[in-house]
Protein backbone atom coordinates (compact mmCIF):
# COMPACT_ATOMS: atom_id res chain seq x y z
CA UNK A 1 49.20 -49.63 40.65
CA UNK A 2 47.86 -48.68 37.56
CA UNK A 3 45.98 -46.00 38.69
CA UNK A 4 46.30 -42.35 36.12
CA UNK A 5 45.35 -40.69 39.56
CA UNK A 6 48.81 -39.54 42.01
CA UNK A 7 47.25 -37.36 44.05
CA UNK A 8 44.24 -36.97 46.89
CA UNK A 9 42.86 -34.33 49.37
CA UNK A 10 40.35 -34.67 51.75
CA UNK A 11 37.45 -32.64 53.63
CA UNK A 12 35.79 -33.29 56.52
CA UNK A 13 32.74 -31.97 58.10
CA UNK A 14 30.67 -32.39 61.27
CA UNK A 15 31.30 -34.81 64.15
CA UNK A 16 34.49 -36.42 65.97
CA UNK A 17 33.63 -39.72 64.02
CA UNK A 18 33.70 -38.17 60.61
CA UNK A 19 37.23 -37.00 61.54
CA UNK A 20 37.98 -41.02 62.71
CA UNK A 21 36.09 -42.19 59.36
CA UNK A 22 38.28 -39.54 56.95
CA UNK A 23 41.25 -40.77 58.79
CA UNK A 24 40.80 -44.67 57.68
CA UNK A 25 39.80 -43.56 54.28
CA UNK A 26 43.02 -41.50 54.17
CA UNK A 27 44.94 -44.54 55.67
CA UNK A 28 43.45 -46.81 52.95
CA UNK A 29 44.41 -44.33 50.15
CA UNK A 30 47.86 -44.13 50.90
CA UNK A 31 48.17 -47.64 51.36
CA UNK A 32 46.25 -47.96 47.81
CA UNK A 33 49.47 -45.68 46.42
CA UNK A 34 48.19 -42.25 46.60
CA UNK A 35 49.99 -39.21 48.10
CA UNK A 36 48.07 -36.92 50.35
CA UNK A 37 48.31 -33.19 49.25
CA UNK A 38 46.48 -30.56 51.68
CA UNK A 39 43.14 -29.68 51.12
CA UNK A 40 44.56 -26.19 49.83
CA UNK A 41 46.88 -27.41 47.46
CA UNK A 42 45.52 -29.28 43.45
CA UNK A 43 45.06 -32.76 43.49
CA UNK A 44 43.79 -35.40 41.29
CA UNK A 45 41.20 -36.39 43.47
CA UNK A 46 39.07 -34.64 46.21
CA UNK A 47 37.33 -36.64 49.06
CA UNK A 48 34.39 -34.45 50.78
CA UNK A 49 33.18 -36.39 53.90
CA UNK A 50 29.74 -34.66 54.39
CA UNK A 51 27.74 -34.28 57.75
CA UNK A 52 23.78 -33.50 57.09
CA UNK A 53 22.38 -33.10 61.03
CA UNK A 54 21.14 -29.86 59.67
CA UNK A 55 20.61 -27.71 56.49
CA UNK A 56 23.72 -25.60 57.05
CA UNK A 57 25.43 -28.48 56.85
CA UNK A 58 24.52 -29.56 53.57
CA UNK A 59 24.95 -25.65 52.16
CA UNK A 60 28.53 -25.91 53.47
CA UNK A 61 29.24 -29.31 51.11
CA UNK A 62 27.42 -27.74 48.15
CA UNK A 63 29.56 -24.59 48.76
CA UNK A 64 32.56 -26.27 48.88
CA UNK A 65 31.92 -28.87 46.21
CA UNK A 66 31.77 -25.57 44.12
CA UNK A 67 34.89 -23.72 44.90
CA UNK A 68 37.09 -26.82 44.13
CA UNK A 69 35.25 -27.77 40.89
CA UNK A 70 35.39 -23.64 40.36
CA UNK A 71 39.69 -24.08 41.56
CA UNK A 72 40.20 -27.29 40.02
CA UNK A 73 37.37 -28.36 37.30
CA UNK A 74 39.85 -31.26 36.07
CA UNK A 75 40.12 -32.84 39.33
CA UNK A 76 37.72 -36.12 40.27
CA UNK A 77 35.28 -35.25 43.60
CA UNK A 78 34.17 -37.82 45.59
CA UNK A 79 31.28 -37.23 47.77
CA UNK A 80 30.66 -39.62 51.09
CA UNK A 81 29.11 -39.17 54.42
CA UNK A 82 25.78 -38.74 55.36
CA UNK A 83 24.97 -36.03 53.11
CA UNK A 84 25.90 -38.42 50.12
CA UNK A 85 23.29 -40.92 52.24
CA UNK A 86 20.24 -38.86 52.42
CA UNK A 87 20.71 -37.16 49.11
CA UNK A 88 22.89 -39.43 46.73
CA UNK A 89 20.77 -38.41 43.46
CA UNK A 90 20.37 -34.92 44.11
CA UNK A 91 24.50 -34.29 45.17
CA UNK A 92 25.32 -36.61 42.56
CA UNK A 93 23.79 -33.98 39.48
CA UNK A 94 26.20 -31.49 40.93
CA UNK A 95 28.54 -30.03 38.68
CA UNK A 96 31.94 -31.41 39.18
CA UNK A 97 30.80 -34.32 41.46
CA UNK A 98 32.12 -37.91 39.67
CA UNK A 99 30.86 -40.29 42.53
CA UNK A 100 28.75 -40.63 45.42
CA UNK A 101 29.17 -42.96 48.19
CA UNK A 102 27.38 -43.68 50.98
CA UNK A 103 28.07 -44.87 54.58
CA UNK A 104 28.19 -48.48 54.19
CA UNK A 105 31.48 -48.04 51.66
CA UNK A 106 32.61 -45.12 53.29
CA UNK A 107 36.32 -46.63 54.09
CA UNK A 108 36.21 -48.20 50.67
CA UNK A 109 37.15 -45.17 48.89
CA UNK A 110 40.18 -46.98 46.66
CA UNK A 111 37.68 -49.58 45.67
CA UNK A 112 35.96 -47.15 43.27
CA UNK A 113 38.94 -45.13 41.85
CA UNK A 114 39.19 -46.80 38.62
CA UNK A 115 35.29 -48.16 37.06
CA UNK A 116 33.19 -46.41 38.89
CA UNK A 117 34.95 -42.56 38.45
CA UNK A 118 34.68 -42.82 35.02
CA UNK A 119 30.66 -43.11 35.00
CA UNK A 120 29.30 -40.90 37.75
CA UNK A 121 27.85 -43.54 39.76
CA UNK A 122 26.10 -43.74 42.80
CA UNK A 123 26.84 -46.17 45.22
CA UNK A 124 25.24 -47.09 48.17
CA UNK A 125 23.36 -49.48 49.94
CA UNK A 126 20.39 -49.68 52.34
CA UNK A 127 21.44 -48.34 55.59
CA UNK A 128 18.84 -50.17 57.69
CA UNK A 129 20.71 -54.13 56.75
CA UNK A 130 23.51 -52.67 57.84
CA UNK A 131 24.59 -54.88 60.88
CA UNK A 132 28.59 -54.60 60.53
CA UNK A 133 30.73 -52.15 62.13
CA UNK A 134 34.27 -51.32 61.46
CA UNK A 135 36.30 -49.46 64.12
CA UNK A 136 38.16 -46.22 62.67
CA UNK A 137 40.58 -44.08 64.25
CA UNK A 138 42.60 -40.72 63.64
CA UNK A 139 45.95 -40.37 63.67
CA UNK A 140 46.26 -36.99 61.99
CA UNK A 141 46.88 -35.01 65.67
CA UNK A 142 50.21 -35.57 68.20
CA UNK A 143 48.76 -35.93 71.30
CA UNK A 144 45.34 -37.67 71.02
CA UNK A 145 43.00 -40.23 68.67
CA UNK A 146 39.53 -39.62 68.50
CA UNK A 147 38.29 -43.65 68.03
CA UNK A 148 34.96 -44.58 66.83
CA UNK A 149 33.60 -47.03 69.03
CA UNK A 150 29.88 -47.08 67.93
CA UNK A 151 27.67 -46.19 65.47
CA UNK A 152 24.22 -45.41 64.13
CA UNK A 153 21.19 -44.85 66.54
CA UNK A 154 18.19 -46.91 67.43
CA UNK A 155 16.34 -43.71 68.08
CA UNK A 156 13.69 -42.41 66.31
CA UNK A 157 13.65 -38.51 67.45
CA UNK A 158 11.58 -36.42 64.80
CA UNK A 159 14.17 -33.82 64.29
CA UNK A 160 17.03 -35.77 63.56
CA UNK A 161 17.59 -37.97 60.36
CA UNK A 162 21.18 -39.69 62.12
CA UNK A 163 18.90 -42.73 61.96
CA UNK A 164 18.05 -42.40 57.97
CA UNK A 165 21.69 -41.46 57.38
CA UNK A 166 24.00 -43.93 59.82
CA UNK A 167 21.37 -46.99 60.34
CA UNK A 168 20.97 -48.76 63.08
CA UNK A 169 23.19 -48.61 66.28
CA UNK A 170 26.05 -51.01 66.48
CA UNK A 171 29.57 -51.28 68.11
CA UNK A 172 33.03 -53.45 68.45
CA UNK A 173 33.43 -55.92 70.96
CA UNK A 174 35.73 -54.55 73.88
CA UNK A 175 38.48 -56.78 72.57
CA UNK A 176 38.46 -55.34 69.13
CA UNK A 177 38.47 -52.02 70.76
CA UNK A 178 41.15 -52.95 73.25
CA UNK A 179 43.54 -54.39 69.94
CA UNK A 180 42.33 -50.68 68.12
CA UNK A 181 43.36 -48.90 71.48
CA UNK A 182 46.91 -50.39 71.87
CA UNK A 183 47.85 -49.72 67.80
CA UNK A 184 46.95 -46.49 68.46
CA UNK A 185 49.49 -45.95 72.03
CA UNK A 186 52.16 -47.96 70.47
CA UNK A 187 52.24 -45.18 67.40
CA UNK A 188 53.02 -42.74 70.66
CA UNK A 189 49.61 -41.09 71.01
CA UNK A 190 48.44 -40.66 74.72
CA UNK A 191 45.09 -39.50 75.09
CA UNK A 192 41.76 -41.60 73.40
CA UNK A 193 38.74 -39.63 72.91
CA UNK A 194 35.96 -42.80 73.11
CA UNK A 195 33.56 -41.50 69.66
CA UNK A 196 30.76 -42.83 68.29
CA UNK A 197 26.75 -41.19 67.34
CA UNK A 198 25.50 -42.64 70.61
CA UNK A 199 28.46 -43.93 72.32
CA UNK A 200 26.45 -44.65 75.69
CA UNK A 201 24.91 -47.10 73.43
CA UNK A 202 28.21 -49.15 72.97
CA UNK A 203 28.16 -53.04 73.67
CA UNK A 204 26.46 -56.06 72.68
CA UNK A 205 26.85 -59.40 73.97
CA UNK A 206 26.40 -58.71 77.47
CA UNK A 207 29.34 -55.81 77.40
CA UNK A 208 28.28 -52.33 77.84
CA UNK A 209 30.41 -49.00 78.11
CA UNK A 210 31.13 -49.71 81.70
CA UNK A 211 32.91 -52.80 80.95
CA UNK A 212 34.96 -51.15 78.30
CA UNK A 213 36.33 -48.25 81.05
CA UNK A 214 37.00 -50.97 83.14
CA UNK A 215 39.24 -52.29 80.69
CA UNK A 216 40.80 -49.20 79.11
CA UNK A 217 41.85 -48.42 82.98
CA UNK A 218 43.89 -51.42 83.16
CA UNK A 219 46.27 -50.02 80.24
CA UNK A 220 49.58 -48.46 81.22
CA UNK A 221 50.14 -46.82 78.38
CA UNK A 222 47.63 -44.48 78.26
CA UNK A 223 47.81 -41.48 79.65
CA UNK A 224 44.26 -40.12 79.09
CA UNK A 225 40.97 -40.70 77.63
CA UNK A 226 37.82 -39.34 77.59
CA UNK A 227 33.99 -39.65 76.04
CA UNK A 228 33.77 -37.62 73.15
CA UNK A 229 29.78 -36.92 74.39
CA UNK A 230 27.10 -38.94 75.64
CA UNK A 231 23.26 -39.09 76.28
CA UNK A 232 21.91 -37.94 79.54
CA UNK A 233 19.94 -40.95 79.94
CA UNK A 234 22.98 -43.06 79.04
CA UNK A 235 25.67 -41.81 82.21
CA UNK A 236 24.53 -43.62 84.75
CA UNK A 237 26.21 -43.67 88.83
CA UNK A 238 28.95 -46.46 87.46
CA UNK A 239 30.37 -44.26 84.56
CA UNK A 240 30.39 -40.98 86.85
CA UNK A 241 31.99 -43.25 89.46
CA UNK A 242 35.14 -44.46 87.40
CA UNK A 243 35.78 -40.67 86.01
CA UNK A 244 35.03 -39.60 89.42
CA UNK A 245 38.29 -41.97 90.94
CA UNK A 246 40.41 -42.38 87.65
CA UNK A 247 43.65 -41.02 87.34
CA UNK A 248 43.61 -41.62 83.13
CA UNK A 249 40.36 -39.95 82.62
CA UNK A 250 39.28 -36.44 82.39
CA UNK A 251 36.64 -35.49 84.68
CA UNK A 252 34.55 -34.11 82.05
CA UNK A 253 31.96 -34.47 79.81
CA UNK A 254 29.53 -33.35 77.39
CA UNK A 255 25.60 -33.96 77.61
CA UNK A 256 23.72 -32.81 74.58
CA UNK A 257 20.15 -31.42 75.62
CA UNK A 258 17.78 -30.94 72.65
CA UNK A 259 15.37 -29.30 74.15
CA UNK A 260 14.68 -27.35 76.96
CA UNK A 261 11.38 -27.73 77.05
């Protein structure tokens, strides 16, 4: 590798899949011949993986994007996430920020190292094509993986711009999942946490989540899994049944109500 750059640290905010998505891009960058350095610690390059649900979230990534160009004004920052999405222009005249990418080159990262951190560029693409998915999973705790098997929302609630920022919803088949599922147990992790932004949404091709528990039931070497959180109007009698009778998963889980109203 050529590279002049040794070093990287990385940043998450907001949801379980963020954590799955910074894990891959971590995974990539190491593979691409970088060492990871804490977060804490100087590094040659600095990888913030934004969330933007609301406007707290973006102050946090503009705060934070200033304290490391304030700690470290040599160092290279990379901005991705949905923040970089919704607001790739405006992050991208930040002080200190070198390169903006958005969600559809989000795992990409080593791609861009060389060209593209020498000219501040933006790059990102139109959200709304986007029709791939690519499963990502973390490996950074002991016990348990949080695995993104879905993303984007088809949606269109007037408060939230998940839509504008992740594109449409899409998922892995159960097979791909299944493959993702067993890497994971055989590096000696027990517990799954099933991610994704609307992961009652997950299937296509005539497999839905249902199918998928049915699956992940049959495996012996997994201890426990659970849904990181799903719609109300997505849990329906057969996905209360299975955690109602299973002996791998945990007999909870988290409904996000909006509104109360």
């Amino acid at each position: 590798m050529s590279s002049p750059y040794k070093t990287f640290a990385i940043k998450t905010f907001g949801c379980k899949v963020n954590f799955a998505d910074s894990s891959m891009i971590t995974q990539g960058l190491i593979e691409y011949g970088l060492s990871y350095v804490d977060i804490n610690e100087i590094a040659d390059i600095y990888i913030i993986n934004t969330c933007s649900v609301t406007e707290n979230a973006d102050k946090k990534a503009n705060q934070f994007i200033k304290s490391l160009n304030k700690k470290s004004p040599l160092s290279k920052i990379i901005i991705t996430g949905c923040y970089a999405q919704l607001n790739a222009e405006k992050i991208s005249k930040q002080k200190g920020v070198d390169l903006v990418i958005g969600m559809e080159d989000k795992l990409n990262v080593e791609k861009y190292l060389l060209e593209s951190l020498s000219n501040n560029n933006i790059i990102r693409e139109n959200i709304d094509r986007t029709k791939e998915f690519k499963i990502s999973y973390s490996l950074s705790e002991r016990t348990r993986s949080f695995l993104k098997i879905q993303d984007g929302c088809d949606y269109s609630c007037s408060y939230c711009t998940i839509p504008y920022a992740r594109g449409k919803s899409r998922s892995g088949t159960i097979d791909r999942v299944l493959n993702k599922t067993n890497l994971i147990l055989d590096s000696g992790i027990k517990e799954i946490v099933l991610s994704g932004i609307n992961v009652g949404d997950f299937g296509s091709n005539d497999e839905d989540l249902y199918m998928l528990l049915l699956e992940l039931e049959k495996l012996n070497k997994l201890h426990r899994y659970r849904i990181s959180s799903i719609e109300p109007n997505l849990l329906n009698d057969d996905i209360i049944n299975i955690f109602s009778n299973s002996k791998k998963a945990l007999p909870h889980f988290h409904i996000p109500l909006q509104s109360g109203s």
